[in-house]
N, C-alpha and C. Protein backbone atom coordinates (compact mmCIF):
# COMPACT_ATOMS: atom_id res chain seq x y z
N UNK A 1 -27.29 18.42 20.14
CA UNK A 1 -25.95 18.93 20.04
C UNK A 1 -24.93 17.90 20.48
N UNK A 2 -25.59 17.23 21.39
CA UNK A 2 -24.45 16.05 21.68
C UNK A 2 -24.36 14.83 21.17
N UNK A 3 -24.91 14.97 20.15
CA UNK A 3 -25.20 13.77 19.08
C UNK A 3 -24.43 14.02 17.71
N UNK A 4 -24.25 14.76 17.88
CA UNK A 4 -23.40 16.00 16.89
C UNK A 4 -21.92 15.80 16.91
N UNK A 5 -21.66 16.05 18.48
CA UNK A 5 -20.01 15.92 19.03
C UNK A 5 -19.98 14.50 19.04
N UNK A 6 -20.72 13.59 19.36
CA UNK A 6 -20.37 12.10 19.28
C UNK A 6 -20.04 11.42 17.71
N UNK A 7 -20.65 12.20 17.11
CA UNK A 7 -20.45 11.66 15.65
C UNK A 7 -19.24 12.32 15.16
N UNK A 8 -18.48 13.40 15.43
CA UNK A 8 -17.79 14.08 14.82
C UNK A 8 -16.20 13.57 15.55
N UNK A 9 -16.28 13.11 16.87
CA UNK A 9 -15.34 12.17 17.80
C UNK A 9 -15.56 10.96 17.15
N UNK A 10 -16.46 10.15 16.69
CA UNK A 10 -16.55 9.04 16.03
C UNK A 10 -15.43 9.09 14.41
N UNK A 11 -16.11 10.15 13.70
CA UNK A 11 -15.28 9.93 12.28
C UNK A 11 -14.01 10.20 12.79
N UNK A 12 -13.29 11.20 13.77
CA UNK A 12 -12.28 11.30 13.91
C UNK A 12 -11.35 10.06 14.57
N UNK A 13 -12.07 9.30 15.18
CA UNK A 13 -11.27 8.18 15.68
C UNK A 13 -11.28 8.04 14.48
N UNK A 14 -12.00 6.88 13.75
CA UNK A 14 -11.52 5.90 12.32
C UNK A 14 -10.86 6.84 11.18
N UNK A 15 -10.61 7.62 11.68
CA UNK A 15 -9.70 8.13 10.52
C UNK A 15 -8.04 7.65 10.09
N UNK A 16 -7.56 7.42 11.62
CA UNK A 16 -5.91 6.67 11.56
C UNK A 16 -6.24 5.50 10.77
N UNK A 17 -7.38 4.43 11.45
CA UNK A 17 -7.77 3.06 10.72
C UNK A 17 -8.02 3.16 9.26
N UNK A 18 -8.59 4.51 8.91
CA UNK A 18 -8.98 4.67 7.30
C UNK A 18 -7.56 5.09 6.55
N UNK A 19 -6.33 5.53 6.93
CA UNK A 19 -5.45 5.96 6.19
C UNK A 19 -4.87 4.59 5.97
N UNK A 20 -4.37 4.07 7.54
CA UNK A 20 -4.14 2.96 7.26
C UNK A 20 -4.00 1.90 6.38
N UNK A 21 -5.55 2.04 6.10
CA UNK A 21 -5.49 0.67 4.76
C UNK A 21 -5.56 1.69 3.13
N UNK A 22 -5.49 2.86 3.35
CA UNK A 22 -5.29 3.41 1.88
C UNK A 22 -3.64 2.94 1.43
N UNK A 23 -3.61 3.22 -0.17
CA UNK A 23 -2.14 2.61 -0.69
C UNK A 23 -1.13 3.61 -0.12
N UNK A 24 -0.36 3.14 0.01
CA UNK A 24 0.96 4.39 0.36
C UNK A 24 0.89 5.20 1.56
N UNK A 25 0.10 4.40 2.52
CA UNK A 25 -0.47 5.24 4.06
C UNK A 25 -0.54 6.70 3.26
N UNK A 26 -1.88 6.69 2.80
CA UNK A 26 -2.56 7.52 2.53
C UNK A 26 -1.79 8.93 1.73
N UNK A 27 -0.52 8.71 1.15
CA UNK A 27 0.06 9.66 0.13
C UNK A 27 -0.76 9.94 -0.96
N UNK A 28 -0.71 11.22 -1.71
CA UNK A 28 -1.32 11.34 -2.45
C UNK A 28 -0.91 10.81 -3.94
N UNK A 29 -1.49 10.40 -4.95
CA UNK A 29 -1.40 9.58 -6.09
C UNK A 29 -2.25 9.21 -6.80
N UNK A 30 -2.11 8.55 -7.62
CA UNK A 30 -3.17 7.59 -8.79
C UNK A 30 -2.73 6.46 -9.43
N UNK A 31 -4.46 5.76 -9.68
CA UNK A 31 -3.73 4.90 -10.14
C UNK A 31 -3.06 4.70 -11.76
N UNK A 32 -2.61 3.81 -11.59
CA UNK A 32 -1.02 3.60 -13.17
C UNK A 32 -1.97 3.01 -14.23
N UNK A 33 -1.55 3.20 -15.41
CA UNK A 33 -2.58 2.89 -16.49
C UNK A 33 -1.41 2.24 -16.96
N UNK A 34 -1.62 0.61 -17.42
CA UNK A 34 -0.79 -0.18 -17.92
C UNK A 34 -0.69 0.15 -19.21
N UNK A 35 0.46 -0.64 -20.05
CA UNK A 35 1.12 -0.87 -21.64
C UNK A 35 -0.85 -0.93 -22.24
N UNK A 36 -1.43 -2.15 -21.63
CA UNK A 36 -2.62 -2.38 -22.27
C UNK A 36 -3.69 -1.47 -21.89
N UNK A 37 -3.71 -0.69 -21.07
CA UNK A 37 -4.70 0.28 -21.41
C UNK A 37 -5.65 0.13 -19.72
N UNK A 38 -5.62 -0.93 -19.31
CA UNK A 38 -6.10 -1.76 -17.82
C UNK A 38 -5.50 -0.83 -16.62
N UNK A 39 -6.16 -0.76 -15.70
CA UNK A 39 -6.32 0.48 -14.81
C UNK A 39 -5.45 -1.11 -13.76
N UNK A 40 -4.13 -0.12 -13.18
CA UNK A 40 -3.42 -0.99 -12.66
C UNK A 40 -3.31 -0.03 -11.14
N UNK A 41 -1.90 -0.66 -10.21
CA UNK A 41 -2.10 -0.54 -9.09
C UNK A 41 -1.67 0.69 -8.75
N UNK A 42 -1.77 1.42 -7.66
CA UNK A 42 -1.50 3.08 -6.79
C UNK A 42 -0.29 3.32 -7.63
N UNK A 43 -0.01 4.32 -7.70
CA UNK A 43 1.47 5.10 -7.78
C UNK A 43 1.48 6.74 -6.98
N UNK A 44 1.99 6.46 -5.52
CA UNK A 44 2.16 7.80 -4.88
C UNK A 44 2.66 9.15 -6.20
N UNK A 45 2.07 10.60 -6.16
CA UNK A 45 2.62 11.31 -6.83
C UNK A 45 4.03 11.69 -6.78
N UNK A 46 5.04 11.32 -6.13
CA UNK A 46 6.54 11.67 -5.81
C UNK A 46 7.11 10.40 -6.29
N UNK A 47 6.50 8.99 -6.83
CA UNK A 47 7.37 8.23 -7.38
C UNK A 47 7.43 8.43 -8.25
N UNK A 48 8.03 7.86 -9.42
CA UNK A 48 7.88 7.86 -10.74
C UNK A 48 7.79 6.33 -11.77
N UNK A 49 6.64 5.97 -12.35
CA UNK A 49 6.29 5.19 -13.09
C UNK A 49 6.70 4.98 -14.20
N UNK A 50 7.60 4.20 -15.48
CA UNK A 50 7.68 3.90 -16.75
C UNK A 50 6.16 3.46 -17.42
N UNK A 51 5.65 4.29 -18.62
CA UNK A 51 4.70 3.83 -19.16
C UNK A 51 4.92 2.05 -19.58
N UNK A 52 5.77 1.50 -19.26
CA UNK A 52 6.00 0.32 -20.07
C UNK A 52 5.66 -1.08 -19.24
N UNK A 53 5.74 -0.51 -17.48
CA UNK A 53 5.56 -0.99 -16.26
C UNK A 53 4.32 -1.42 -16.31
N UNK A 54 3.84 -2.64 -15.62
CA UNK A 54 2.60 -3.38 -15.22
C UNK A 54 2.27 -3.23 -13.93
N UNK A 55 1.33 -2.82 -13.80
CA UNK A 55 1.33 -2.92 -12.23
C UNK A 55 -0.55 -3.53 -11.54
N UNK A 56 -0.62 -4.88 -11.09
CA UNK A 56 -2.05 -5.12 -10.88
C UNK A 56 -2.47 -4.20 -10.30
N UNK A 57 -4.04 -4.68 -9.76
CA UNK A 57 -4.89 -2.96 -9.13
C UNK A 57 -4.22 -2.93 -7.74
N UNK A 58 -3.89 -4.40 -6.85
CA UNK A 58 -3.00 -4.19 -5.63
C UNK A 58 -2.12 -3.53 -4.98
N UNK A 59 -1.11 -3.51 -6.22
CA UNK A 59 0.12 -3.41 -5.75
C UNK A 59 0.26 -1.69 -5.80
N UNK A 60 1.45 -1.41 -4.65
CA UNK A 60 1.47 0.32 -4.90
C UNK A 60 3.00 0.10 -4.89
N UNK A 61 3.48 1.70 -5.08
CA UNK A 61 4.54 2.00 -5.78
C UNK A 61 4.48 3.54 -4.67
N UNK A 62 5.19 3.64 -3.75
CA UNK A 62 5.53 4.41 -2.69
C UNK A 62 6.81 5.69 -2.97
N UNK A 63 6.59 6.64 -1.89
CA UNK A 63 7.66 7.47 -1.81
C UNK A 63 8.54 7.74 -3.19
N UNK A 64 9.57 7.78 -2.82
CA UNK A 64 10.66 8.40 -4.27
C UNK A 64 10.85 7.06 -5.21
N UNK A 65 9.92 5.60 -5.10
CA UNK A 65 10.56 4.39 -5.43
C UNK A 65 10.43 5.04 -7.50
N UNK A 66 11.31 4.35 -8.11
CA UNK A 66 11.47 4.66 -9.25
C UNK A 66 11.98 2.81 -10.19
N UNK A 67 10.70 3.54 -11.00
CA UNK A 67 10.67 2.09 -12.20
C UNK A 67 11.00 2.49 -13.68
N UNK A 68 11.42 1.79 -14.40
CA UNK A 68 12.27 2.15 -15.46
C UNK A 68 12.07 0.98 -16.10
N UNK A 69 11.43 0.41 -17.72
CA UNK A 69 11.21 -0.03 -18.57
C UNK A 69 10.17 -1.17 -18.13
N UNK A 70 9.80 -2.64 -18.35
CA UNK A 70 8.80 -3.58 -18.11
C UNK A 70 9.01 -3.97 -16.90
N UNK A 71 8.93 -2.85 -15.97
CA UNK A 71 8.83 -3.55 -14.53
C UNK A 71 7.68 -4.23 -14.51
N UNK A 72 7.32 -5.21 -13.78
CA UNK A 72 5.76 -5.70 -13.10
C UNK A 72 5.88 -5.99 -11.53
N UNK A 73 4.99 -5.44 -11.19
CA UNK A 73 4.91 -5.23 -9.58
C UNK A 73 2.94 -5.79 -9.36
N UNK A 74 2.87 -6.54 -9.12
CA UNK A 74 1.53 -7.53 -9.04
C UNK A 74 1.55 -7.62 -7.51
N UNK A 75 0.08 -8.73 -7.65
CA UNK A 75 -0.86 -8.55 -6.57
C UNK A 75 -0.77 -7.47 -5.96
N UNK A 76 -0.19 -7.53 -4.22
CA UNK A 76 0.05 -7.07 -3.01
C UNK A 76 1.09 -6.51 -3.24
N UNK A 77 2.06 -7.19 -3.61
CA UNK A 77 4.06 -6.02 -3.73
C UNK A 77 3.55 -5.02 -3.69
N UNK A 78 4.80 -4.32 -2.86
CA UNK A 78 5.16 -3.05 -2.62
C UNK A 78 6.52 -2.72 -2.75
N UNK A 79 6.34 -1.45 -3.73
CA UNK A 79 7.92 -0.81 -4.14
C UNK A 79 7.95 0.68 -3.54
N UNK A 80 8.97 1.09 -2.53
CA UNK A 80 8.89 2.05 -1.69
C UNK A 80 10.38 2.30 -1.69
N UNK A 81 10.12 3.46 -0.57
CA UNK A 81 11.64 4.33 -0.35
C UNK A 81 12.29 5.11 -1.21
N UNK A 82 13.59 5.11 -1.76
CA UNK A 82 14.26 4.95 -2.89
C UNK A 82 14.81 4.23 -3.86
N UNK A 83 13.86 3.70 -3.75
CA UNK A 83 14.57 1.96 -4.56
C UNK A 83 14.14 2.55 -5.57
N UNK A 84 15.19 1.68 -6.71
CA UNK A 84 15.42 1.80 -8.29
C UNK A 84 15.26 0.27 -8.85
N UNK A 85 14.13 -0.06 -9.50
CA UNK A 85 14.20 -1.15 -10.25
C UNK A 85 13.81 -1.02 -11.85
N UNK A 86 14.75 -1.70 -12.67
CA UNK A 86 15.33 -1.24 -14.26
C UNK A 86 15.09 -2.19 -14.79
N UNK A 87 14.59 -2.54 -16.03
CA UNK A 87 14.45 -3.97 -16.97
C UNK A 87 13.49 -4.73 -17.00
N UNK A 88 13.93 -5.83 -16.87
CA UNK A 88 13.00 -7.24 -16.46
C UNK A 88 12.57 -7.43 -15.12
N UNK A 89 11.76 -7.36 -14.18
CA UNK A 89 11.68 -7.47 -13.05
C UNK A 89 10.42 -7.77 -12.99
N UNK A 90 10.27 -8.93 -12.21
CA UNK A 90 8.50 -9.16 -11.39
C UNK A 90 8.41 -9.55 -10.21
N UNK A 91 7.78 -8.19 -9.27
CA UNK A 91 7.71 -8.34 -8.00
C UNK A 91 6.28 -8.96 -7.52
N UNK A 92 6.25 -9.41 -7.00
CA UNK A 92 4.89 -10.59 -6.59
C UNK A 92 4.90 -11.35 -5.18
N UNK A 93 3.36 -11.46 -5.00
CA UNK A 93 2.50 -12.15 -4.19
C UNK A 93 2.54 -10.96 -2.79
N UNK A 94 3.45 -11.08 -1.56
CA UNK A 94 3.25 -10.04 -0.68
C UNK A 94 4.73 -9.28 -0.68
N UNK A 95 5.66 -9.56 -1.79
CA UNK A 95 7.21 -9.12 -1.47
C UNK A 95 7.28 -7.77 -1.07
N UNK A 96 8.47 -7.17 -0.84
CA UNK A 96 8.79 -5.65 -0.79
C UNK A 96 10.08 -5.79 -0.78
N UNK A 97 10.18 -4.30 -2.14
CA UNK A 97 11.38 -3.76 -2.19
C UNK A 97 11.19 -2.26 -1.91
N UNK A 98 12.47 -1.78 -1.20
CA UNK A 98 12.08 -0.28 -0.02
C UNK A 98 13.23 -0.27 0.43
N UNK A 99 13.96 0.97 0.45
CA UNK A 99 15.29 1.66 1.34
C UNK A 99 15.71 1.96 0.03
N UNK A 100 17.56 2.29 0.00
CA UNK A 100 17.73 2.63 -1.02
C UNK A 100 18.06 1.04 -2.32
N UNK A 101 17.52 -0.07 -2.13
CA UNK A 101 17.96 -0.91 -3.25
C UNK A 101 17.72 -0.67 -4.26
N UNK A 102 18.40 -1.06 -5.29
CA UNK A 102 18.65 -0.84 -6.62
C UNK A 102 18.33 -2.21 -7.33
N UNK A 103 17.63 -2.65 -8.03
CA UNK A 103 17.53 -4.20 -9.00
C UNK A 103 17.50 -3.62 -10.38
N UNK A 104 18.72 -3.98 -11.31
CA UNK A 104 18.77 -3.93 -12.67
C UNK A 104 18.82 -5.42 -13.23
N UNK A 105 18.09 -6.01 -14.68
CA UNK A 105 17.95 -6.77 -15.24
C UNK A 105 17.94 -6.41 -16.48
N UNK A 106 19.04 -6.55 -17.26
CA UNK A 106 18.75 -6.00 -18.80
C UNK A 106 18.57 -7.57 -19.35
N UNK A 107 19.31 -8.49 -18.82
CA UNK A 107 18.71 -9.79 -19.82
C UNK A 107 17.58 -10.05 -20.29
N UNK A 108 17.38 -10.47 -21.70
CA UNK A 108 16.52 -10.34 -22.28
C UNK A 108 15.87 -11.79 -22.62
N UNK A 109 14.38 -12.02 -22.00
CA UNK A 109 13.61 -13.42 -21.57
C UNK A 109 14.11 -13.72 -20.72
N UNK A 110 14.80 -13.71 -19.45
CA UNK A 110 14.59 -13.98 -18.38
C UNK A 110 14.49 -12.94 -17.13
N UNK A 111 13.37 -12.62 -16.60
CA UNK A 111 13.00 -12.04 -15.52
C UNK A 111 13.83 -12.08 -14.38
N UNK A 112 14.01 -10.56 -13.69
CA UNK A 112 14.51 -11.42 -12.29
C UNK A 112 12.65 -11.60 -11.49
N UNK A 113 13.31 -12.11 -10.51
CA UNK A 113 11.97 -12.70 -9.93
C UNK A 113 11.85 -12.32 -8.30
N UNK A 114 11.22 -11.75 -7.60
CA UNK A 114 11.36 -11.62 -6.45
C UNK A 114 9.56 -11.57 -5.98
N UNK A 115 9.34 -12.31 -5.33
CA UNK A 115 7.87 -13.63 -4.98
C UNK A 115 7.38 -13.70 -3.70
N UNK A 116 6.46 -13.82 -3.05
CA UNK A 116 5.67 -14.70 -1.64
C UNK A 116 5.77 -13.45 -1.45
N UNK A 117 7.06 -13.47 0.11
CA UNK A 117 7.15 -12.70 0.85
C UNK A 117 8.62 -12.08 1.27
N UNK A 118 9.01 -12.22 0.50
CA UNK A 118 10.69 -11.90 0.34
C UNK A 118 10.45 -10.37 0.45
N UNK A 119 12.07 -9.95 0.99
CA UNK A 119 12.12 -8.48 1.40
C UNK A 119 13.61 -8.29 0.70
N UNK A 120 13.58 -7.16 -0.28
CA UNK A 120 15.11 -6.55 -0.36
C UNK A 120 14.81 -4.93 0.00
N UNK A 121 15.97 -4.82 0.89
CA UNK A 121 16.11 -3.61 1.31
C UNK A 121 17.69 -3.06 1.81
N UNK A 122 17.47 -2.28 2.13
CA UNK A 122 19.12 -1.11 2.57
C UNK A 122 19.58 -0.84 1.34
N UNK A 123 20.59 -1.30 1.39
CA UNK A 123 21.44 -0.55 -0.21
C UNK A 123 21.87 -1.88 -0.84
N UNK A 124 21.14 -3.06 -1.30
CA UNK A 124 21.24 -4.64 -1.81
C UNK A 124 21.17 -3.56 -3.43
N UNK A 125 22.07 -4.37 -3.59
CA UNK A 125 22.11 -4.39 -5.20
C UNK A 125 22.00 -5.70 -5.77
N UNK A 126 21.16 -6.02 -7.25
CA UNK A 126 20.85 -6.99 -7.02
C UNK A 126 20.85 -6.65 -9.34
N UNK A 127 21.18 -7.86 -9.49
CA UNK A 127 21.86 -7.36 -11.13
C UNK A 127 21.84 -8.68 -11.63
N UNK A 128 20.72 -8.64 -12.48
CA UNK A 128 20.63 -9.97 -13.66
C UNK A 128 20.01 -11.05 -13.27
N UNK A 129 19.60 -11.85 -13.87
CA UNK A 129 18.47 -12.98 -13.67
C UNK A 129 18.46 -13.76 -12.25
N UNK A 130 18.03 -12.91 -11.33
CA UNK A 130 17.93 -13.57 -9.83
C UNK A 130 16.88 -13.88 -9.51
N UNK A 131 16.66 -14.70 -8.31
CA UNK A 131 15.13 -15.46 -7.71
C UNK A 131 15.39 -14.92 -6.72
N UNK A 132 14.36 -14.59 -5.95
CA UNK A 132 14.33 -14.43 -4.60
C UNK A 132 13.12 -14.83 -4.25
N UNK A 133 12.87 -16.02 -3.40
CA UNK A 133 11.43 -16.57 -2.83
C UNK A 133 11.23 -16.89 -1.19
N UNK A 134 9.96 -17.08 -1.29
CA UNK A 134 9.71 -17.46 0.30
C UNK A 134 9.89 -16.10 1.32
N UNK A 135 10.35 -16.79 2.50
CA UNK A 135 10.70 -15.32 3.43
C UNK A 135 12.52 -14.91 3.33
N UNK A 136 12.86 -15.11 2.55
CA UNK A 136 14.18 -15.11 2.42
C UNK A 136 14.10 -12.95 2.60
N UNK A 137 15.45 -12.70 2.30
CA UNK A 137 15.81 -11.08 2.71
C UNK A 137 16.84 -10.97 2.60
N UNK A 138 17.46 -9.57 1.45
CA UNK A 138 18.19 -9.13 1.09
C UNK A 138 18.28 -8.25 1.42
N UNK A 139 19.59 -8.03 2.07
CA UNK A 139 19.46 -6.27 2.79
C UNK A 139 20.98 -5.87 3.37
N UNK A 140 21.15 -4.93 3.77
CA UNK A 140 22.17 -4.36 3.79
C UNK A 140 23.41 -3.59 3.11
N UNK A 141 24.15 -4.18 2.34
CA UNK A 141 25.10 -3.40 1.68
C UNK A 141 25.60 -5.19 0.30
N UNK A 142 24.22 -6.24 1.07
CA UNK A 142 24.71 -7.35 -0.12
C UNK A 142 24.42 -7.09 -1.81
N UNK A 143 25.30 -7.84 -2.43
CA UNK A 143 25.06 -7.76 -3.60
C UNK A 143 25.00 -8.86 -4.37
N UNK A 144 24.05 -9.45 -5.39
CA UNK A 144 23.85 -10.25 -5.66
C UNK A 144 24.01 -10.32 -7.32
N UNK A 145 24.36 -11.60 -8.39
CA UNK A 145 24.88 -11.10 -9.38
C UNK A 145 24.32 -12.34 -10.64
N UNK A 146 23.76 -12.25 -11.32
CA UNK A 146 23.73 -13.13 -12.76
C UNK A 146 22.89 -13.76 -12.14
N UNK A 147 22.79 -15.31 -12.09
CA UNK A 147 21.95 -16.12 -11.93
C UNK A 147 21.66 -16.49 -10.39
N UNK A 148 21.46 -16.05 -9.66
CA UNK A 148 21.55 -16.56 -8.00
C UNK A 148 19.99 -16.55 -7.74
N UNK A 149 19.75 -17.49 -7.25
CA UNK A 149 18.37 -17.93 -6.56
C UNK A 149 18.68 -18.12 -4.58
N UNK A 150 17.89 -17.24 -4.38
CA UNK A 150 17.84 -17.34 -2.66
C UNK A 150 16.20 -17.81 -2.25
N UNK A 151 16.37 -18.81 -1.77
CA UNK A 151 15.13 -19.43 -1.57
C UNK A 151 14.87 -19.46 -0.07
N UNK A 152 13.50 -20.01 0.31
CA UNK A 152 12.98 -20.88 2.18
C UNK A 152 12.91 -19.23 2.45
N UNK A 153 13.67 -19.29 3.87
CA UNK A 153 13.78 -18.23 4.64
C UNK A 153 15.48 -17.76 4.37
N UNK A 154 15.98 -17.72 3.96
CA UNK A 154 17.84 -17.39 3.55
C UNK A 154 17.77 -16.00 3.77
N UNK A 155 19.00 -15.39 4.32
CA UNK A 155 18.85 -13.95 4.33
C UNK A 155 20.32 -13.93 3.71
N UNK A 156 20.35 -12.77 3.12
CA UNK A 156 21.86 -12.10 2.44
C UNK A 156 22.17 -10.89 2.98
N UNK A 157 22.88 -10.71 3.45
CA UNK A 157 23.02 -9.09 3.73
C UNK A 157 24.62 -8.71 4.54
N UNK A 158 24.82 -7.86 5.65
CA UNK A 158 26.26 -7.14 5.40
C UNK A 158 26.43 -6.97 3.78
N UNK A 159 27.96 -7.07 3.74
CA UNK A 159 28.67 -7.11 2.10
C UNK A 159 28.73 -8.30 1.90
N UNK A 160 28.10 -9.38 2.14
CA UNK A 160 28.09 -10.58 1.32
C UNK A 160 27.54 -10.29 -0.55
N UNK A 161 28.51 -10.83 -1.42
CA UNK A 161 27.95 -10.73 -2.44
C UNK A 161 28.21 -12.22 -2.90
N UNK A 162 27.21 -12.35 -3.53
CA UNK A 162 26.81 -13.29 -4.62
C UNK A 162 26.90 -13.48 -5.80
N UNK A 163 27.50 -14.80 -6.61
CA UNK A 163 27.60 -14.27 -8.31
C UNK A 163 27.07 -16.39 -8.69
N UNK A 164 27.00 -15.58 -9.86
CA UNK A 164 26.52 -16.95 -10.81
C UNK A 164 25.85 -17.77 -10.84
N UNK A 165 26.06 -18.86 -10.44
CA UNK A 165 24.96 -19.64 -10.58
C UNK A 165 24.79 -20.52 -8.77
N UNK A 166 25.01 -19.64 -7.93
CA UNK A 166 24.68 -19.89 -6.93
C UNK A 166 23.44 -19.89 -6.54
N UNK A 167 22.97 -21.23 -5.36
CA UNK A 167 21.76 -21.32 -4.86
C UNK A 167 21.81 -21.62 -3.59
N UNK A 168 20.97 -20.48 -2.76
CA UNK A 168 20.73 -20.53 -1.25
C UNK A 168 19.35 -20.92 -1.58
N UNK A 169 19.26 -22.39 0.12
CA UNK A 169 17.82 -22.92 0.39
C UNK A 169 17.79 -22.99 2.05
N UNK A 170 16.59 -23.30 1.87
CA UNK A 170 16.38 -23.78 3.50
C UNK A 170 16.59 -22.23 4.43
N UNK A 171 17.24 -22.53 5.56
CA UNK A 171 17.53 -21.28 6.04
C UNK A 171 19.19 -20.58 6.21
N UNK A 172 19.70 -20.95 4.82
CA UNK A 172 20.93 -20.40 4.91
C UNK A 172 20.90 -18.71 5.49
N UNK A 173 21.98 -18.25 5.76
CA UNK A 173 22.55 -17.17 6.01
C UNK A 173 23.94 -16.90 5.60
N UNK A 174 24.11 -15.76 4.83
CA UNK A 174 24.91 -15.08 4.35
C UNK A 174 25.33 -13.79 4.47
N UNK A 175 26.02 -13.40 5.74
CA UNK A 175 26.32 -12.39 5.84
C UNK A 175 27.84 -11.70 5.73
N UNK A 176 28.59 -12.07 5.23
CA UNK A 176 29.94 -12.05 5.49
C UNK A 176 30.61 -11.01 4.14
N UNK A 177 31.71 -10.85 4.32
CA UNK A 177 32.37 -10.02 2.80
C UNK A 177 32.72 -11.39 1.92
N UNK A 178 32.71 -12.04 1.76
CA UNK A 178 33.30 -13.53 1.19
C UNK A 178 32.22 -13.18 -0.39
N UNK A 179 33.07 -13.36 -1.09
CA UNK A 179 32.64 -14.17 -2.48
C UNK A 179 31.75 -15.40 -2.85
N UNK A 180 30.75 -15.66 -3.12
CA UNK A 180 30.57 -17.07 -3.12
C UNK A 180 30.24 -17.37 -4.83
């Protein structure tokens, strides 16, 4: 009998450790069946997926996050919260987008790009062929616009917005209401 209670205190410890590494801390879901037919990554049941979206077997797709036409969300990425991403978009390697951000890309052949380990989050709006690489982070109430590449470690955020053909490297910071 007490071999019984030790085993039953046993599964119950590793159970936090077992949710843990499930997709979406352990929300319920399935996985996304790509454009090609290839068994792709988690999608919690409360998000919502575009049949048109790619998603590797890695990557999950969390909470209320919502995708809308050829998203791709590969490897590891994670798309969570309420975030809205629309168009062209490829999230990759360990990035995350999560809170309420929004990324629209209707240009057509060029991707926005958000890579490594980059983070956009809070309410970043982020609109048309942008890079975001490295540990860089978008967050707050910034907005970013057309062609802008934020590279290294750079963070954007307050109401700093961004337009054109601007490029942050190294470890810039941008937090300000200013135009650039």
């Amino acid at each position: 009998m007490n071999k019984s209670y030790l085993g039953m205190a046993l599964c119950l410890l590793t159970l936090p450790a077992y949710s843990m590494t499930r997709p979406c801390e352990g929300a319920p879901g399935a996985q996304h069946t790509n454009p090609d037919t290839s068994i792709g990554g988690f999608v919690a049941s409360s998000a919502s997926v575009s049949a048109l979206a790619t998603l590797s077997v890695d990557a999950q797709v969390c909470d209320f996050a919502l995708l809308k036409g050829a998203v791709k969300v590969m490897d590891q990425a994670i798309v969570s919260g309420r975030a809205n991403l629309s168009g062209n978009i490829a999230v990759s390697g360990d990035a995350r987008v999560y809170g309420d951000a929004n990324l629209i890309n209707s240009d057509v052949g060029a991707d926005m790009q958000i890579m490594d380990d980059a983070l956009i989050y809070g309410n970043a709006y982020l609109n048309g062929s942008i890079t975001v690489t490295g540990t860089s982070a978008i967050f707050g109430n910034a907005r970013l616009h057309d062609f802008v590449q934020v590279h290294g470690s750079s963070r954007v955020c307050g109401s700093a917005s961004l337009f054109d053909d601007v490029v942050l490297t190294d470890d810039t910071t941008n937090c300000s209401a200013k135009k650039l």
